[in-house]
C-alpha atoms as a PDB file:
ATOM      1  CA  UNK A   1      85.356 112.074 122.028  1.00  0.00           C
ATOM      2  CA  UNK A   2      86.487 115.440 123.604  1.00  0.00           C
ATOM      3  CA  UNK A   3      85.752 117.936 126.248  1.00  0.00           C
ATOM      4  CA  UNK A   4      87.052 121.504 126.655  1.00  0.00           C
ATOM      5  CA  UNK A   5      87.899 123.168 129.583  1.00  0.00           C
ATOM      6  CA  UNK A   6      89.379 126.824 130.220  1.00  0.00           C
ATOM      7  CA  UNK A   7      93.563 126.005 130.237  1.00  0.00           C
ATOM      8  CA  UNK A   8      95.076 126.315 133.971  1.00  0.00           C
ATOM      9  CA  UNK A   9      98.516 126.675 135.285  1.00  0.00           C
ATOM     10  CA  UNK A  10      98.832 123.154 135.535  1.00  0.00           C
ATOM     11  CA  UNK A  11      98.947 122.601 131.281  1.00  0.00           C
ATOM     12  CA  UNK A  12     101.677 124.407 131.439  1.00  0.00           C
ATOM     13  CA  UNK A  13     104.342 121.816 131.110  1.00  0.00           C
ATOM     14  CA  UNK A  14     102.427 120.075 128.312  1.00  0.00           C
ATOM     15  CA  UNK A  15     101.892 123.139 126.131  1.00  0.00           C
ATOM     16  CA  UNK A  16     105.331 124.177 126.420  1.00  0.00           C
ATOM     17  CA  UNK A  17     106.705 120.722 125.493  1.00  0.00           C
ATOM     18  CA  UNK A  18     104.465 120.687 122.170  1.00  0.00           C
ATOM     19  CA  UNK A  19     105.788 124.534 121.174  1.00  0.00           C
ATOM     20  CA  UNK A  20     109.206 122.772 121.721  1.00  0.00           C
ATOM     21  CA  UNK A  21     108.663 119.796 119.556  1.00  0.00           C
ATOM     22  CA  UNK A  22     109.633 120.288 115.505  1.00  0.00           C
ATOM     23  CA  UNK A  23     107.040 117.859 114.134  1.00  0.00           C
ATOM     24  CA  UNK A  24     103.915 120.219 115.808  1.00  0.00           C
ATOM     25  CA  UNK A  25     105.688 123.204 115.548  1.00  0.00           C
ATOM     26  CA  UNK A  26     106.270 122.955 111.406  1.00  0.00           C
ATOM     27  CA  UNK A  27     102.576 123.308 111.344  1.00  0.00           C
ATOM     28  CA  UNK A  28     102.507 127.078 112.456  1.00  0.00           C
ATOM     29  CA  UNK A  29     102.831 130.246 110.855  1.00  0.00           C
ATOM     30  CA  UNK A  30     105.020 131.610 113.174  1.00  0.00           C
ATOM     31  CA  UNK A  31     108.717 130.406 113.537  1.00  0.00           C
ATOM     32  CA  UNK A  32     110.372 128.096 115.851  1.00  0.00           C
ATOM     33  CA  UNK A  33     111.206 129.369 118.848  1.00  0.00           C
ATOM     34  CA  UNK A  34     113.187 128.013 121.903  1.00  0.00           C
ATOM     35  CA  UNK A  35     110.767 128.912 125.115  1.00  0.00           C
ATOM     36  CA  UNK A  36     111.305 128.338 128.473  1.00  0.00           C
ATOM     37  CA  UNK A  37     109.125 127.113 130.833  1.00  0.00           C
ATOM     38  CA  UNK A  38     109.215 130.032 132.856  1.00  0.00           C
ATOM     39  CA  UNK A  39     108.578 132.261 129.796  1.00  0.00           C
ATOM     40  CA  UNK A  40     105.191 129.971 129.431  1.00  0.00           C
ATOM     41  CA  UNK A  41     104.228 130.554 132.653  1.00  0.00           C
ATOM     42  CA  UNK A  42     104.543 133.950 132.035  1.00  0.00           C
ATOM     43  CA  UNK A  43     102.192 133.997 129.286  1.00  0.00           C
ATOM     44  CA  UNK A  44      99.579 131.724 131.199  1.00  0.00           C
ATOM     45  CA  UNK A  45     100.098 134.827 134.011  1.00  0.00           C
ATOM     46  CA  UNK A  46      99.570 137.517 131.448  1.00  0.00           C
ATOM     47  CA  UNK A  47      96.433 135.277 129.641  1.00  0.00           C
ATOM     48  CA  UNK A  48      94.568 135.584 133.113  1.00  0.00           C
ATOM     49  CA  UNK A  49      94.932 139.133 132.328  1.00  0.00           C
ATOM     50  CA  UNK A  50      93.613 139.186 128.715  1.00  0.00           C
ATOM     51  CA  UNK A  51      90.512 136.972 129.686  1.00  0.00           C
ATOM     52  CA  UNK A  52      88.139 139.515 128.229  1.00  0.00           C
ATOM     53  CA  UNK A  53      89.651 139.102 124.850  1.00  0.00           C
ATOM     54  CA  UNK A  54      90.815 135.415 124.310  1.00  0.00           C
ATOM     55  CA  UNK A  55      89.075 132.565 124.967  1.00  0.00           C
ATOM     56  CA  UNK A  56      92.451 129.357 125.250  1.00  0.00           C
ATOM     57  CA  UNK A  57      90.752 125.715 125.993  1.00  0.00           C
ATOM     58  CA  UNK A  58      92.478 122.845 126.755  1.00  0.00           C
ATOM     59  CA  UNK A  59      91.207 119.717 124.605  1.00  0.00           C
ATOM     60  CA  UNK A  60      90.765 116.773 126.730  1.00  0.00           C
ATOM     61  CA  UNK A  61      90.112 113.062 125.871  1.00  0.00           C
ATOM     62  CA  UNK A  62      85.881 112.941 126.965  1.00  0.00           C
ATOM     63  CA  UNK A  63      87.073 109.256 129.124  1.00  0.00           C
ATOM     64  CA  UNK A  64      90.537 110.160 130.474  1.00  0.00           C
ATOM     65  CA  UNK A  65      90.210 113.445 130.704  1.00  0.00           C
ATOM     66  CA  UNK A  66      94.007 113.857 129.086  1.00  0.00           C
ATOM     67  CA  UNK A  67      95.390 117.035 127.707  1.00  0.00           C
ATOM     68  CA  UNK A  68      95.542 116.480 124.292  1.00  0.00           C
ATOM     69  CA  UNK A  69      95.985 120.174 122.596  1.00  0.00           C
ATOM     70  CA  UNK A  70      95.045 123.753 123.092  1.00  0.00           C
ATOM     71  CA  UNK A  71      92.014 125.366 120.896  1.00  0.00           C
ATOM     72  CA  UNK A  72      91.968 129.311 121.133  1.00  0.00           C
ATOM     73  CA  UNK A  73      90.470 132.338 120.193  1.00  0.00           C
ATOM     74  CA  UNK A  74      91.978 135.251 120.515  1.00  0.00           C
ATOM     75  CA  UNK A  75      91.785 139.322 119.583  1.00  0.00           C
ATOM     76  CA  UNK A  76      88.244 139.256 120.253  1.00  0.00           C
ATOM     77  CA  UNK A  77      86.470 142.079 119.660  1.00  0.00           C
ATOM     78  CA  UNK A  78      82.987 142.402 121.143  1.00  0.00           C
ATOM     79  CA  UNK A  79      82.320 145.717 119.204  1.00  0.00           C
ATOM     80  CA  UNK A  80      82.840 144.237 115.593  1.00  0.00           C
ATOM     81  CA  UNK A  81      82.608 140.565 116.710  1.00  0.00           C
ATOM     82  CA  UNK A  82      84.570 138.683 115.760  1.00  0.00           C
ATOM     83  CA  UNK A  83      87.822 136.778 116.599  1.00  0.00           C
ATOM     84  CA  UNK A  84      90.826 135.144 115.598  1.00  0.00           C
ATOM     85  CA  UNK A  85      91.099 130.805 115.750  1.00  0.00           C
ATOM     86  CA  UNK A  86      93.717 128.916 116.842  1.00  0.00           C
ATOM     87  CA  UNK A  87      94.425 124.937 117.204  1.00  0.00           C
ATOM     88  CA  UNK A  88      97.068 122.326 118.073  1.00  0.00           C
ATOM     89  CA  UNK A  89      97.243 119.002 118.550  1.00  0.00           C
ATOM     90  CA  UNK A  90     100.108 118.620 120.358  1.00  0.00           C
ATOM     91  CA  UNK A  91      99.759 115.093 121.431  1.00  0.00           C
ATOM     92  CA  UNK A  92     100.943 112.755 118.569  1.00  0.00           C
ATOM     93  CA  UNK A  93      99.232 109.840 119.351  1.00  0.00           C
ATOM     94  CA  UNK A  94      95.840 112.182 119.532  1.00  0.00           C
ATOM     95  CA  UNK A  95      96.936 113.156 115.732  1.00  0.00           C
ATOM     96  CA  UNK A  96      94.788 112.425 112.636  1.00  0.00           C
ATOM     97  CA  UNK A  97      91.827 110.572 114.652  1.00  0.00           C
ATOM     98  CA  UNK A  98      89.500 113.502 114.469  1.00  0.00           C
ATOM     99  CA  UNK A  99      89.855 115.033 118.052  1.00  0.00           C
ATOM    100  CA  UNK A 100      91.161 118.603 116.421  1.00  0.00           C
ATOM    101  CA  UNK A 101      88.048 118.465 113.944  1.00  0.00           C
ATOM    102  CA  UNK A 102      85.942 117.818 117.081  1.00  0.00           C
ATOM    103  CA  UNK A 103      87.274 120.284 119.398  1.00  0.00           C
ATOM    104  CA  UNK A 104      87.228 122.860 116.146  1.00  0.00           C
ATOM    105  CA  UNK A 105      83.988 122.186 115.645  1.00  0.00           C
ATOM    106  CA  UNK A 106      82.925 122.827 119.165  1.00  0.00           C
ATOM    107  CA  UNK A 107      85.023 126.167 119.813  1.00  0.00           C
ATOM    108  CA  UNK A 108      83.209 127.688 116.669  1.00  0.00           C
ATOM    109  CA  UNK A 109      79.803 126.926 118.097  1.00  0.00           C
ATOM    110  CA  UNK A 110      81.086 128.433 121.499  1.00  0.00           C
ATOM    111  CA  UNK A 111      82.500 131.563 119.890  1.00  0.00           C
ATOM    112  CA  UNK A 112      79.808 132.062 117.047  1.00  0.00           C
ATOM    113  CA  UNK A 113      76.363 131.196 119.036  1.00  0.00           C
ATOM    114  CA  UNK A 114      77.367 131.394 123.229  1.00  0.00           C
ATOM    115  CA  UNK A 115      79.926 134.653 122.516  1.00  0.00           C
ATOM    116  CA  UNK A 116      77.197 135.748 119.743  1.00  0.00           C
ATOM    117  CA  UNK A 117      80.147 136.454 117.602  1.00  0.00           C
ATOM    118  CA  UNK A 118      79.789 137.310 114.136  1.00  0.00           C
ATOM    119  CA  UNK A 119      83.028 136.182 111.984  1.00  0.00           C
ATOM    120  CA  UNK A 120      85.571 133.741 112.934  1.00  0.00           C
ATOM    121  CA  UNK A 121      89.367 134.486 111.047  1.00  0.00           C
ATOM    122  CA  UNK A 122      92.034 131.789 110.741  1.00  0.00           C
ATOM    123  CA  UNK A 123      95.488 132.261 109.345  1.00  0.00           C
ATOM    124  CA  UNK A 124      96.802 128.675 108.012  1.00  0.00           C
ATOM    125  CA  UNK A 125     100.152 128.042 106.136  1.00  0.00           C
ATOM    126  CA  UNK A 126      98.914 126.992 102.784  1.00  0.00           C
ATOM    127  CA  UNK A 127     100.998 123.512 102.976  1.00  0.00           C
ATOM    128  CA  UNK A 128      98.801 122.248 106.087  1.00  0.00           C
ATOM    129  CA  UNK A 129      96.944 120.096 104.845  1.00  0.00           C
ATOM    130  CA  UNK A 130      95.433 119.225 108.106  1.00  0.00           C
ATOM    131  CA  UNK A 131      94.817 122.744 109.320  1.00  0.00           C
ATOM    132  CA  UNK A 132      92.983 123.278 106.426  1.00  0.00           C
ATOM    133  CA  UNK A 133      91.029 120.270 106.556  1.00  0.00           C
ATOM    134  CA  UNK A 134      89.868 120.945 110.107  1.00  0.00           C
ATOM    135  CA  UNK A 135      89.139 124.285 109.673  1.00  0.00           C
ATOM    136  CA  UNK A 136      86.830 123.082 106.791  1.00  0.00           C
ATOM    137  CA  UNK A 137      84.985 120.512 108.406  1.00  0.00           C
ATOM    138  CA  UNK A 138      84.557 123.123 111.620  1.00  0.00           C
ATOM    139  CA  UNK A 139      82.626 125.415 108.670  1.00  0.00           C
ATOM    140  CA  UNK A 140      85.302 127.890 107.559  1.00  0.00           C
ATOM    141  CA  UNK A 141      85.935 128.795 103.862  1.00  0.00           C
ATOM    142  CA  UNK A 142      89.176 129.697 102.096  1.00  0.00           C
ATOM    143  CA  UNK A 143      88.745 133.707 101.674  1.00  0.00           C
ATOM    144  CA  UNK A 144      92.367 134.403 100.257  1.00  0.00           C
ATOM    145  CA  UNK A 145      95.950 133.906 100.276  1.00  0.00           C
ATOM    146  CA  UNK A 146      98.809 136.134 102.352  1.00  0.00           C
ATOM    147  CA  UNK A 147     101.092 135.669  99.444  1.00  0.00           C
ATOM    148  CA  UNK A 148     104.829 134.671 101.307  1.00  0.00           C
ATOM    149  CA  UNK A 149     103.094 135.635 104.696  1.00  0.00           C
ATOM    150  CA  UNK A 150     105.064 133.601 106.707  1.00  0.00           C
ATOM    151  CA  UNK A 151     109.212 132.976 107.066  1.00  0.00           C
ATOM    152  CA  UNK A 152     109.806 129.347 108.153  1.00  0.00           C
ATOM    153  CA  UNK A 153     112.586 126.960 107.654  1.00  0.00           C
ATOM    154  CA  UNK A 154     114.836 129.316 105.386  1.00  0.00           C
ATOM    155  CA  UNK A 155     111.834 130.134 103.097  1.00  0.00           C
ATOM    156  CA  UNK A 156     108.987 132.313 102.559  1.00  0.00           C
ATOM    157  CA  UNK A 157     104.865 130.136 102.486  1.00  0.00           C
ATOM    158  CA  UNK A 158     101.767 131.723 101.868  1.00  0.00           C
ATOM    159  CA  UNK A 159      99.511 131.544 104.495  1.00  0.00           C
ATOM    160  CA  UNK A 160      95.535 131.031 103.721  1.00  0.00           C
ATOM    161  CA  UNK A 161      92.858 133.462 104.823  1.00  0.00           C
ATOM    162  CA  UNK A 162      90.131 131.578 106.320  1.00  0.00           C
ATOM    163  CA  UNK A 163      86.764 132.752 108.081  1.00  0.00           C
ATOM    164  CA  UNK A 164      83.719 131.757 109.041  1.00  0.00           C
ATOM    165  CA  UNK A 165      80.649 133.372 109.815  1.00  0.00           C
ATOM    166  CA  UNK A 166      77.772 132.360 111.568  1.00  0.00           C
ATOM    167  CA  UNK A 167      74.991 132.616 108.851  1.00  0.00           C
ATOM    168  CA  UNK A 168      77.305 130.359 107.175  1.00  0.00           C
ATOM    169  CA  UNK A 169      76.717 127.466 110.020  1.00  0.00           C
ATOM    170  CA  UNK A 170      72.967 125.737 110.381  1.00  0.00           C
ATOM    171  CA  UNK A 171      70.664 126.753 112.912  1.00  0.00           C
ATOM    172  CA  UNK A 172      71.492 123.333 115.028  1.00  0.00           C
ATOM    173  CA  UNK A 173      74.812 124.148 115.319  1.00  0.00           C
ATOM    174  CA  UNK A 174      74.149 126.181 118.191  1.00  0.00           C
ATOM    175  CA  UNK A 175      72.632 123.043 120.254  1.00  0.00           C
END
């Protein structure tokens, strides 16, 4: 269904089109924000940097190879081990088909049996249904809620503490 590859210079243009678009953006925690390309290109610059603490994939349709979305993990720390999760689907038509579950799925194995990381954290506005659902069926649980946690669209939403650890996932999980 999917493959993941590290993101290059070249996904540039699609990941800043999907940070510009309303109906993917309404789905994050932080607010809207009007970025330029260059700005993006920036951050890809300053990612090469950061290697050693984030992990950002590019999900890929397994026949075309087409970008579909971006699955992350990011302040990783090696000492306490664990890290935070990130996903988007930025591709509409790549939406609701179970390519974020699958890509989810695989980034935890990656990060909790090839990194040997301990605890997986993801930060989810409470009304994402979808988030939540993929974070779920990639083996997180609901640890708490970050009660008005996040400003968006004139109002304040709780965000939902999620982790995952890897005594929580079977043994075949890690292939």
């Amino acid at each position: 269904m999917i493959t993941l590859r590290e993101i290059a210079r070249d996904d540039i243009p699609a990941i800043n089109r999907w940070r510009s678009d309303p109906y993917v953006t309404d789905g994050f925690a932080s607010p809207p924000r009007f970025i330029g390309i260059d700005v993006d290109l920036q951050w890809y610059d300053d990612y090469l940097k950061r290697r050693a603490a984030e992990v950002r994939c590019a999900i890929c349709l397994a026949g075309s190879g087409q970008l579909v979305g971006m699955v992350s993990l990011t302040r990783i720390d090696y000492t306490h081990r664990n890290a935070e999760f990130h996903i988007v689907v930025g591709e509409r038509a790549s939406q609701n088909g179970g390519v974020g579950t699958a890509a989810a799925r695989e980034m935890v194995r990656h990060a909790l049996f090839d990194l040997n990381l301990h605890r997986l954290s993801a930060f989810v506005l409470s009304d994402n249904v979808r988030s939540v659902r993929v974070c779920e069926k990639a083996g997180f649980r609901t640890e708490g809620t970050i009660r008005e946690g996040a400003y968006k669209a004139g109002a304040y939403r709780d965000l939902i503490v999620m982790g995952v650890l890897k005594t929580d996932l079977p043994s075949e999980a890690a292939r």
